[in-house]
Protein backbone atom coordinates (compact mmCIF):
# COMPACT_ATOMS: atom_id res chain seq x y z
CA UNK A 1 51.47 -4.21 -12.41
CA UNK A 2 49.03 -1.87 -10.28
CA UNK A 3 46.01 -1.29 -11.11
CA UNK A 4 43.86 2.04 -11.39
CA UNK A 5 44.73 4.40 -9.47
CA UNK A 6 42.33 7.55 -8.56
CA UNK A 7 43.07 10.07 -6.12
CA UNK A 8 40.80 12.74 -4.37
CA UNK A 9 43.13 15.18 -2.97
CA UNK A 10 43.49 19.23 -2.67
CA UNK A 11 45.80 21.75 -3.30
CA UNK A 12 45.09 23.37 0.00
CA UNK A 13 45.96 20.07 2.09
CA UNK A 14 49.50 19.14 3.22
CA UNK A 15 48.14 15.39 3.85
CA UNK A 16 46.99 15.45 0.29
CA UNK A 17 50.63 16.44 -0.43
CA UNK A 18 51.99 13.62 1.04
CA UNK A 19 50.26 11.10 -1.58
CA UNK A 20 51.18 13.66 -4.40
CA UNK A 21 54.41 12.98 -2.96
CA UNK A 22 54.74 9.25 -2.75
CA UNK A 23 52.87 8.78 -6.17
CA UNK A 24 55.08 11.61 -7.96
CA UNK A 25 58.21 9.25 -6.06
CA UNK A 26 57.34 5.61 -7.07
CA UNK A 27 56.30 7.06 -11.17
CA UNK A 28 52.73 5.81 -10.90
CA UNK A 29 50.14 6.70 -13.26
CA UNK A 30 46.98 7.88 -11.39
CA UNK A 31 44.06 10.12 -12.49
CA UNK A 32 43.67 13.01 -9.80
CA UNK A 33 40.59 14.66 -8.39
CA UNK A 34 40.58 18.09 -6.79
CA UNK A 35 38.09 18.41 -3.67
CA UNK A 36 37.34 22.08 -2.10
CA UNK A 37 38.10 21.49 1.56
CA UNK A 38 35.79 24.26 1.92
CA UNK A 39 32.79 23.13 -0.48
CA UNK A 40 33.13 19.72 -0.45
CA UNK A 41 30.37 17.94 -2.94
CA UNK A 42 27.52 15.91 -1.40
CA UNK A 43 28.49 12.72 -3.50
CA UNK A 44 32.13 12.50 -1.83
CA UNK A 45 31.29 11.30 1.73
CA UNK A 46 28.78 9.44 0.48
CA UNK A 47 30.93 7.28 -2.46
CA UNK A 48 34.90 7.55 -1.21
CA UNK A 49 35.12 8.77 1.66
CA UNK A 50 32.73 8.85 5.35
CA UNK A 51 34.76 10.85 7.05
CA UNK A 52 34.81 13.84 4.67
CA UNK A 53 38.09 14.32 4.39
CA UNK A 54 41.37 14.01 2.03
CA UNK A 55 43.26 12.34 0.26
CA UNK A 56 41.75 8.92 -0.23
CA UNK A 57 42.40 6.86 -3.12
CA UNK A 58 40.05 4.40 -5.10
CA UNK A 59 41.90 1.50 -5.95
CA UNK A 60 41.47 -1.45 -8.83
CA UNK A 61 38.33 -1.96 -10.85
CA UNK A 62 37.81 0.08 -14.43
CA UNK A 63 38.55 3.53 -15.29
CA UNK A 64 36.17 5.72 -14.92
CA UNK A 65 34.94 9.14 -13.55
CA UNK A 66 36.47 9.83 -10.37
CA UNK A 67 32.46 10.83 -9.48
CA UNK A 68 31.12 7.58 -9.99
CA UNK A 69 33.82 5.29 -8.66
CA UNK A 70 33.43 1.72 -8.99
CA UNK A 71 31.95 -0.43 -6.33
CA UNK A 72 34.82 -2.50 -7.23
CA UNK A 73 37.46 -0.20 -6.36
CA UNK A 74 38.47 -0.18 -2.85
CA UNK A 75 38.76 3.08 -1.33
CA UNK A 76 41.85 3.81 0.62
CA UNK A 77 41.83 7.22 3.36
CA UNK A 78 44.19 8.74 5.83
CA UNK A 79 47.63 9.52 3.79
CA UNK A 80 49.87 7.87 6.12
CA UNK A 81 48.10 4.58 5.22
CA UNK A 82 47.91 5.57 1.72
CA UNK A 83 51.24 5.82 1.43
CA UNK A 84 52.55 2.31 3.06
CA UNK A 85 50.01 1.22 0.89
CA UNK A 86 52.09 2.73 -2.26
CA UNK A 87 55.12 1.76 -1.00
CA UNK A 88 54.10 -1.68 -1.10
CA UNK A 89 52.84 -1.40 -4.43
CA UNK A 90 56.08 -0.44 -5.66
CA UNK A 91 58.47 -2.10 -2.99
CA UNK A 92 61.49 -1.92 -5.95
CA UNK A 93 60.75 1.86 -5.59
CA UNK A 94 63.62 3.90 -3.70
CA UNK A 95 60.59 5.52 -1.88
CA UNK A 96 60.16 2.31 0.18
CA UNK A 97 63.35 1.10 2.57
CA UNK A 98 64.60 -1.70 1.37
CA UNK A 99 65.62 -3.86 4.89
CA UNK A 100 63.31 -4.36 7.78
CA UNK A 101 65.94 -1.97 9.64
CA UNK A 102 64.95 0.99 7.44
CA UNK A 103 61.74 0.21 7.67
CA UNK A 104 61.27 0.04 11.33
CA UNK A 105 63.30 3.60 11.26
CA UNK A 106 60.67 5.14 8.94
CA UNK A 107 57.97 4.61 10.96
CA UNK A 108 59.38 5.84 13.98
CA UNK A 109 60.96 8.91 12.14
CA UNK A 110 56.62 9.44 11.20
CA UNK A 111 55.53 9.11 14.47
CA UNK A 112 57.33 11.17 16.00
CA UNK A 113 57.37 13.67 13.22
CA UNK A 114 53.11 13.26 13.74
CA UNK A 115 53.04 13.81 17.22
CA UNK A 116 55.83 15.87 18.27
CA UNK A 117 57.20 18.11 15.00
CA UNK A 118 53.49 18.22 12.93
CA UNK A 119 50.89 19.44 15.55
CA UNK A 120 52.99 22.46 16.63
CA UNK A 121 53.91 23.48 13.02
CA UNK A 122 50.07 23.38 12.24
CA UNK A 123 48.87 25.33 15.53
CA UNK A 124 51.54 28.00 14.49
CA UNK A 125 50.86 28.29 10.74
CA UNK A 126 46.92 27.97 11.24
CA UNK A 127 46.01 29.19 14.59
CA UNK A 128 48.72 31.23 15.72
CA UNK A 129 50.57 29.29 18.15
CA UNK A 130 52.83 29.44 20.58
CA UNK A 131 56.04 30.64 19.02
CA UNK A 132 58.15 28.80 21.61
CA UNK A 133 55.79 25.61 21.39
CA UNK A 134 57.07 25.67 17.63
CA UNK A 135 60.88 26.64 18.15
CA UNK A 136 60.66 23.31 20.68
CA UNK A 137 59.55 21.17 17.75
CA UNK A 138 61.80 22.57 15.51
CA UNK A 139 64.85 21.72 17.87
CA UNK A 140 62.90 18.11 18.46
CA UNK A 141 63.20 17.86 14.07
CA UNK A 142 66.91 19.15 14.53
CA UNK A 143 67.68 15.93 17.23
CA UNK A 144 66.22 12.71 14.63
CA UNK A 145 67.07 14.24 11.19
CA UNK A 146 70.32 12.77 10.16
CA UNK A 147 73.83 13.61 10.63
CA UNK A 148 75.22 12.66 7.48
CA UNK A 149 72.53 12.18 4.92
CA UNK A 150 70.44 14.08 2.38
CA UNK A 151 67.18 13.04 3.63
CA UNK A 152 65.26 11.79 6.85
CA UNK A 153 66.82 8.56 6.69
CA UNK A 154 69.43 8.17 3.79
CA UNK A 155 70.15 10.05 0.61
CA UNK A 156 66.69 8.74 -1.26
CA UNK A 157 63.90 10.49 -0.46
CA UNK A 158 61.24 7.93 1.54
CA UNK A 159 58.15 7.18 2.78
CA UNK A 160 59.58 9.18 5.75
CA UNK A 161 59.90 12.16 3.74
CA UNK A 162 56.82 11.98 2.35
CA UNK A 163 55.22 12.55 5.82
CA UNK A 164 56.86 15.40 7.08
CA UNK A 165 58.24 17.33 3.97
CA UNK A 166 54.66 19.43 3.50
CA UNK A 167 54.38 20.89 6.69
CA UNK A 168 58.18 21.84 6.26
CA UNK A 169 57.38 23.78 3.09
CA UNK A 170 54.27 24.99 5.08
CA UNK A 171 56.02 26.53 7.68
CA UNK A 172 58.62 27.89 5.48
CA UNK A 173 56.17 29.01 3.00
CA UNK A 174 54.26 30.79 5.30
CA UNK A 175 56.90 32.77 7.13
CA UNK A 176 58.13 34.15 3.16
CA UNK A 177 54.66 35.34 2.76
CA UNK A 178 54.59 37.38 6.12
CA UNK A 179 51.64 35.47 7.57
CA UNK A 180 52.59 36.10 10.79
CA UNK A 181 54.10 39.78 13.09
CA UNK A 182 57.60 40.59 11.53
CA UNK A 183 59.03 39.80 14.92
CA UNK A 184 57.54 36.14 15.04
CA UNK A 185 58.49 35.34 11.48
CA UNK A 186 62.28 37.32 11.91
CA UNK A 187 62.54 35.15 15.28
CA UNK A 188 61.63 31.58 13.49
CA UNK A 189 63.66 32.25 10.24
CA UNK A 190 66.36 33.23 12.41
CA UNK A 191 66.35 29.80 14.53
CA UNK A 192 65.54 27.88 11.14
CA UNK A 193 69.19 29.71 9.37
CA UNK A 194 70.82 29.34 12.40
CA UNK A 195 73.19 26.75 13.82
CA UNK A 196 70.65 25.36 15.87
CA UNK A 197 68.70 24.32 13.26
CA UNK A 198 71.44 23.49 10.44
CA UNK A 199 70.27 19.85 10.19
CA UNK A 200 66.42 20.88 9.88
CA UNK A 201 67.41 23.70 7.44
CA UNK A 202 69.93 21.98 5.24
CA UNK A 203 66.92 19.44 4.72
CA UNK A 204 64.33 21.82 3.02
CA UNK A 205 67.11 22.90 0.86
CA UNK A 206 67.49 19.50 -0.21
CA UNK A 207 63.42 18.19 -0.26
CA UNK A 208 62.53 22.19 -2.90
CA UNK A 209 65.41 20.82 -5.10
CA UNK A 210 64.00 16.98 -5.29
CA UNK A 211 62.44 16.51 -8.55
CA UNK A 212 58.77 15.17 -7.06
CA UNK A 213 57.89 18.24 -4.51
CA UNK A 214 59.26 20.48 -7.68
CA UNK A 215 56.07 18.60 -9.77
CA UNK A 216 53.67 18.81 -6.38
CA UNK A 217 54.09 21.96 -4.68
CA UNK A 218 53.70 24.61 -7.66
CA UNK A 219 52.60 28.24 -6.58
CA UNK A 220 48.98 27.31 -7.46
CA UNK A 221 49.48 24.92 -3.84
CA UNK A 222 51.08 27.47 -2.44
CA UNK A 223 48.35 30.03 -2.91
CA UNK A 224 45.61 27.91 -2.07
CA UNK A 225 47.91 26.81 1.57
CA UNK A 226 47.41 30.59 2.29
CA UNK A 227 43.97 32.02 1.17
């Protein structure tokens, strides 16, 4: 059985989202603590995490205040490898594909979903973009999502999933809030209904209705995405 889980993580942070995800998926029991990406506390670079970011994770050891981790505990970072790491915690888990096949599909579906689908979505939503640069990756989503299957590689939401389903709800998020010029958020929602982007948009319906982003992404994450 694992052992003690802890994550750091915030509401404002689709990475962070991605562990919610993956944890929420395989039914583990973890304590979770919130980190201001803006106001981030002295003691957390110094005790989980050099880099200054989240999510990490501690790992193993006793229980105790997510403050004062345990030297014991390892300390996991970057949610990508936080969430192979899951998966192999809980390989029986329909969150982790079960042949080597599957597997090597995953991790291709993420890296190209990191460097090809993710960056544009984030320049749009955060730094205002090139529209076109984001219509491109939302065709590029539209060619590897799945003719015939509910999510990014089969009807059980993955590892796969996990990675890219944030910065969906992001960028969908986002253009229902009117973050952008009505004509750039008419011209993406019109692509993203629109037959050449069925695949992509037939997805999100399916990833708001799945049971674990329903438990992760609440409107108190949806606020904090926007402030």
């Amino acid at each position: 059985m694992p052992e003690q889980i802890t994550l750091y993580t915030s509401k404002a942070s689709p990475f962070a989202h991605r562990v919610e995800l993956a944890l929420a998926e395989v039914g583990a029991t973890y304590q979770s603590h919130e980190i201001p990406l803006r106001a981030k506390p002295t003691w957390y670079a110094r005790r989980i995490n050099p880099a200054n970011e989240v999510p990490a994770i501690t790992y193993g050891g006793p229980l105790v205040s997510p403050i004062r981790p345990s030297p014991d505990s390892m300390k996991i970072t970057e949610s990508l490898i936080i969430n192979e790491f899951i998966a192999d915690l809980y390989p029986d888990s329909s969150f982790t594909p079960k042949d080597a096949v599957s597997r090597a599909t995953a991790r291709m579906f993420i890296d190209a979903a990191e460097w090809k689908v993710i960056p544009q979505f984030r320049d749009f939503i955060w730094c205002g973009g090139s529209t076109d640069a984001l219509m491109n990756s939302l065709e590029y989503l539209q060619t590897i999502l799945p003719e015939n299957a509910k999510f990014a590689l089969c009807d059980d939401f993955t590892i796969a999933d996990a990675a890219i389903a944030p910065f969906v709800a992001q960028l969908v998020m986002s253009l229902d809030l009117g973050c952008y010029m009505d004509g750039e958020a008419k011209q993406v929602l019109e692509m993203l209904q629109g037959p050449e982007c069925s695949k992509v948009w037939k997805y999100w319906q399916a990833v708001k209705e799945q049971p674990s982003f329903q438990a992760t992404f609440n409107e108190n994450r949806q606020q904090k995405c926007f402030k």
